[in-house]
Protein backbone atom coordinates (compact mmCIF):
# COMPACT_ATOMS: atom_id res chain seq x y z
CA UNK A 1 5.61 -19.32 11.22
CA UNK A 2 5.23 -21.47 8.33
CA UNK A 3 7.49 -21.75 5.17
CA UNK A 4 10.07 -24.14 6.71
CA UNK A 5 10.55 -26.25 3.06
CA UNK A 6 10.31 -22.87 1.37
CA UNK A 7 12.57 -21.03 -1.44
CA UNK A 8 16.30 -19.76 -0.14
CA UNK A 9 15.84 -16.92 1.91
CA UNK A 10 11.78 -16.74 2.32
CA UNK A 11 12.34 -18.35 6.17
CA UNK A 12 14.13 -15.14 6.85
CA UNK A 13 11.46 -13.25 5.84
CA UNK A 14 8.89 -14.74 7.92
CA UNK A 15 11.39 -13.93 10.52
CA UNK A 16 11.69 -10.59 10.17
CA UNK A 17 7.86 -9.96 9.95
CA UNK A 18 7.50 -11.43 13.13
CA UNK A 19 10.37 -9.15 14.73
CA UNK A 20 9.04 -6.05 13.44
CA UNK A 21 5.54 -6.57 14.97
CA UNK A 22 3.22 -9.25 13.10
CA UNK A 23 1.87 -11.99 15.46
CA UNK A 24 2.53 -14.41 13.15
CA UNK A 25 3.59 -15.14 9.30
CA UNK A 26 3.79 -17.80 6.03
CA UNK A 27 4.03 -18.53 2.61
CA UNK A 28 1.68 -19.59 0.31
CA UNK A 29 0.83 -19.72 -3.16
CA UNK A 30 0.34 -16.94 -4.80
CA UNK A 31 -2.82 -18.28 -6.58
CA UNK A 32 -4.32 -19.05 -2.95
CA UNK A 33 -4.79 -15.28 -2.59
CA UNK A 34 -8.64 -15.02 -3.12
CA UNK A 35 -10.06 -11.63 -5.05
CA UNK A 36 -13.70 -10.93 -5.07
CA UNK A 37 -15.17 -8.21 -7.47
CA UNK A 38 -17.94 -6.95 -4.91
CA UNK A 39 -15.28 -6.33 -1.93
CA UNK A 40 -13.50 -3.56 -4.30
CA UNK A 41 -17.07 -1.96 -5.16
CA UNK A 42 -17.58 -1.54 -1.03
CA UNK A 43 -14.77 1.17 -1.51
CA UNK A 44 -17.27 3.06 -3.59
CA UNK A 45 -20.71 1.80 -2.65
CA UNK A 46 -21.76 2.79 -0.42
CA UNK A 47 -18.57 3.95 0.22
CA UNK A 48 -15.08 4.38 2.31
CA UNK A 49 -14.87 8.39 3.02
CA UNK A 50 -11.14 7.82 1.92
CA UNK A 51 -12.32 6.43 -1.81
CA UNK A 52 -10.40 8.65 -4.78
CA UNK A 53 -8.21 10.69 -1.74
CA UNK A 54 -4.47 8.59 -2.41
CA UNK A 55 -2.39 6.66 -4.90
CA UNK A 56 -3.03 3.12 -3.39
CA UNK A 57 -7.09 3.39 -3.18
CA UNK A 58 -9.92 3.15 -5.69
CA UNK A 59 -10.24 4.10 -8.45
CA UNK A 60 -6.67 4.88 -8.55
CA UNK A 61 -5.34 1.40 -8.60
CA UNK A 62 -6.34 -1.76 -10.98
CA UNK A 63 -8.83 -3.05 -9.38
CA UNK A 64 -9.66 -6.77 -8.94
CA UNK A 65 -8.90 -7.54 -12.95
CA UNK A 66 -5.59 -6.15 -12.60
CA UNK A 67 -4.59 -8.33 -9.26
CA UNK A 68 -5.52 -10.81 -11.19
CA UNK A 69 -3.48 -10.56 -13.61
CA UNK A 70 -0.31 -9.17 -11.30
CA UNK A 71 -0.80 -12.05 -9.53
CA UNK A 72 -0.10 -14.35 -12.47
CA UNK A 73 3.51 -13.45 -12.71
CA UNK A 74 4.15 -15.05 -8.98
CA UNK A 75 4.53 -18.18 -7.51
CA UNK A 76 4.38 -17.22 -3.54
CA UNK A 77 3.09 -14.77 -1.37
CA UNK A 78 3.55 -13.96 2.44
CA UNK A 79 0.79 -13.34 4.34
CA UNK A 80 1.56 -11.70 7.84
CA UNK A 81 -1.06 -10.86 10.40
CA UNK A 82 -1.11 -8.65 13.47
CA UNK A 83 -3.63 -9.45 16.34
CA UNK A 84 -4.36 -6.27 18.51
CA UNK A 85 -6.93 -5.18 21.18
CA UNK A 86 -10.59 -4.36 19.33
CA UNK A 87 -10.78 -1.43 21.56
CA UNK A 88 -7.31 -0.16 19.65
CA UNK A 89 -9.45 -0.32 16.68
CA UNK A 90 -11.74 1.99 18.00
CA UNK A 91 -9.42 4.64 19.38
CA UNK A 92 -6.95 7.41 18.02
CA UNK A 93 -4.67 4.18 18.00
CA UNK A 94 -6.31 2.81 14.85
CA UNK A 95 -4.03 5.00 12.61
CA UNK A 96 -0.98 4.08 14.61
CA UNK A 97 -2.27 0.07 13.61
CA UNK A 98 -2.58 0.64 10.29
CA UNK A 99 0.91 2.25 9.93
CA UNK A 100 2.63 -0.35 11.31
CA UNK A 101 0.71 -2.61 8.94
CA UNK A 102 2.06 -0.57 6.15
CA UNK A 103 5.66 -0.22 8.01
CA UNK A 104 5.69 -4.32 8.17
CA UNK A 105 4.81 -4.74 4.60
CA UNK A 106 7.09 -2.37 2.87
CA UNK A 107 10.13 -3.81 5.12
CA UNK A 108 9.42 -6.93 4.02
CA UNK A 109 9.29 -5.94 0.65
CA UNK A 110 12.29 -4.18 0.46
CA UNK A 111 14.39 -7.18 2.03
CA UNK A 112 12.64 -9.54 -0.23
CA UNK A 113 14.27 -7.07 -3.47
CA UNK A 114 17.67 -6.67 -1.72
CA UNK A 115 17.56 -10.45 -1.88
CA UNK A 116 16.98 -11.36 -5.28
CA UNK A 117 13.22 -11.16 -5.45
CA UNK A 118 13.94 -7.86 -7.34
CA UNK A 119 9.60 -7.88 -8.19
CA UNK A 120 8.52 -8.15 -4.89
CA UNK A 121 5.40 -5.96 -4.26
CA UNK A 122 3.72 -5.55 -1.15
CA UNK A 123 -0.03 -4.37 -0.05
CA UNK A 124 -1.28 -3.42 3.37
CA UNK A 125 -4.83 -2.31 4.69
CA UNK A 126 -6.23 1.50 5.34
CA UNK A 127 -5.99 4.71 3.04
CA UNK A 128 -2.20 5.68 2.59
CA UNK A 129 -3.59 9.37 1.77
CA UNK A 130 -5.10 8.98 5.33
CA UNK A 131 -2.41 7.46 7.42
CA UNK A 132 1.16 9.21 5.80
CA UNK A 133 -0.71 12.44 4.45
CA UNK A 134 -3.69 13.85 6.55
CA UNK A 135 -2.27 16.89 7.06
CA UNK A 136 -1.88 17.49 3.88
CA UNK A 137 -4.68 18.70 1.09
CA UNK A 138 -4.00 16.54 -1.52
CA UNK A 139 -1.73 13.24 -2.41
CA UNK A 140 0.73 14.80 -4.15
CA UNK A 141 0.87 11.73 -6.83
CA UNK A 142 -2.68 12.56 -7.92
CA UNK A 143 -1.97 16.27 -7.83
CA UNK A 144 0.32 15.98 -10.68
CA UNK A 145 2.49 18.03 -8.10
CA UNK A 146 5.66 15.08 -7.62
CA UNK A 147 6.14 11.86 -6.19
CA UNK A 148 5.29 10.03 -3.19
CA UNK A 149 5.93 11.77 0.14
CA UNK A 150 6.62 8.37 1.74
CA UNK A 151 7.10 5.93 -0.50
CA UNK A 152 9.40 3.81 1.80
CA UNK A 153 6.29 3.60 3.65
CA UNK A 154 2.86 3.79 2.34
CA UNK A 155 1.30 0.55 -0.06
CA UNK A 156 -1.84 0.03 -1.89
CA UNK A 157 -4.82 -0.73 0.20
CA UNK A 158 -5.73 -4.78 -0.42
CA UNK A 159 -9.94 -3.12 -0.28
CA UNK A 160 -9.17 -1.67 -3.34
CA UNK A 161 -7.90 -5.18 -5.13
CA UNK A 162 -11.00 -7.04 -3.86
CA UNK A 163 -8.66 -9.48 -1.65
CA UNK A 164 -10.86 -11.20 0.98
CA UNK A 165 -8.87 -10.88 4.03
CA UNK A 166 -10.70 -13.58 5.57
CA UNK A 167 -10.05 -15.78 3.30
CA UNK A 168 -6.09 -14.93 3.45
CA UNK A 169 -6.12 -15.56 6.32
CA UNK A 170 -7.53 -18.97 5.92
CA UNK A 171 -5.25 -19.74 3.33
CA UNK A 172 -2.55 -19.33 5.63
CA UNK A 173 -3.92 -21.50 8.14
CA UNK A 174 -5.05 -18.59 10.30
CA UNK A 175 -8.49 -17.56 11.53
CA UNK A 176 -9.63 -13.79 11.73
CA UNK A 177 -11.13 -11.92 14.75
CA UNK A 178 -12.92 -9.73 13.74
CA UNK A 179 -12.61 -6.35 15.66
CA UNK A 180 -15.99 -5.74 18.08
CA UNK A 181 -16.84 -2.97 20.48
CA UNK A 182 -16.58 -4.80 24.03
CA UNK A 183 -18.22 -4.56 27.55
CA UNK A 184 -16.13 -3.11 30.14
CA UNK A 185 -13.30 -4.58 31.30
CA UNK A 186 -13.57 -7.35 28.36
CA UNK A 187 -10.63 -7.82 25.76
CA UNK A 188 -11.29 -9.04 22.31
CA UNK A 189 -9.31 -9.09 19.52
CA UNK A 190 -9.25 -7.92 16.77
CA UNK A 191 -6.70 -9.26 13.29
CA UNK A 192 -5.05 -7.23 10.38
CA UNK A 193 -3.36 -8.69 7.87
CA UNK A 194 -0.79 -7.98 5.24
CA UNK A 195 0.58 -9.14 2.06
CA UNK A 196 3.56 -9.18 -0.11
CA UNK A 197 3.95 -10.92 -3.36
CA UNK A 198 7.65 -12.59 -3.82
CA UNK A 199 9.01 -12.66 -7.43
């Protein structure tokens, strides 16, 4: 964990990623986060079967020239990661993943509120329409129909803002595994990441 020499109470943060599941965790600048135009038009073209189905995904959110201008109104981020088996990402445990991503990031960002940071907005990875509401027809936001059905739980995809995960990751001193398909009996690993935005 990183973020030693870092505002009152961000420490704890880092902290409590870590015991809810993430592998590791740190600050940095916000304006370290890097957004990249072309990785939000991959939702679309040629295209993430989840594209226009939730709230948090393309073209339902900002976009890349929205981050960019969110982002402007912070000074720090955390980034957390979670390094699991590649195979997971392969299997019916991939959703499972991907929630806990989500599960990380909104816990974080609800501590970072109930301590000050009252603008504290978080983003995870994966379609929120496809991990909280797949049994369901329709995200209810987009239906006109009411609120979020889990809005304790489910953030806006990073995809959809262009952030190069990557690159995050670099920025937090991390590298990224990339998830593979494996021979027998070999274990690789694969990395997701997470992000929340402290203000």
């Amino acid at each position: 964990m990183k973020g030693k020499e870092e505002p009152a109470g961000l420490e704890d943060l880092l902290v409590l990623a870590c015991r809810l599941g993430a592998r590791d965790a740190a600050v940095i600048p916000s304006g370290d986060i890097p957004v990249e135009d072309n990785l939000a038009e991959l939702c679309k073209t040629p295209g993430c079967e989840n594209y226009g189905q939730g709230a948090g995904c393309p073209p339902h959110v900002s976009g890349p020239s929205g981050f960019r201008e969110l982002v402007k109104q912070y000074r720090k981020a955390i980034v957390f990661m979670l390094e699991v088996p590649s195979e997971a990402l392969f299997s019916n445990e991939r959703e499972g993943l991907f929630r806990l991503l989500h599960e990380i990031a909104s816990s974080i960002e609800r501590a970072a509120v109930s301590m000050g940071y009252g603008r504290s907005k978080a983003f995870a990875g994966g379609s929120c329409k496809q991990l909280f509401c797949q049994h369901h027809a329709q995200c209810r936001v987009l239906s006109g129909k009411g609120g979020c059905r889990n809005p304790d739980l489910a953030r806006p995809s990073m995809s959809g803002f262009g952030i190069n995960v990557s690159k995050l990751m670099q920025a937090a001193g991390w590298s990224m595994s990339r998830a593979v398909k494996t021979e027998k009996d070999a274990v690789a690993m694969g990395t997701l990441c997470g992000l929340v935005l402290i203000g």
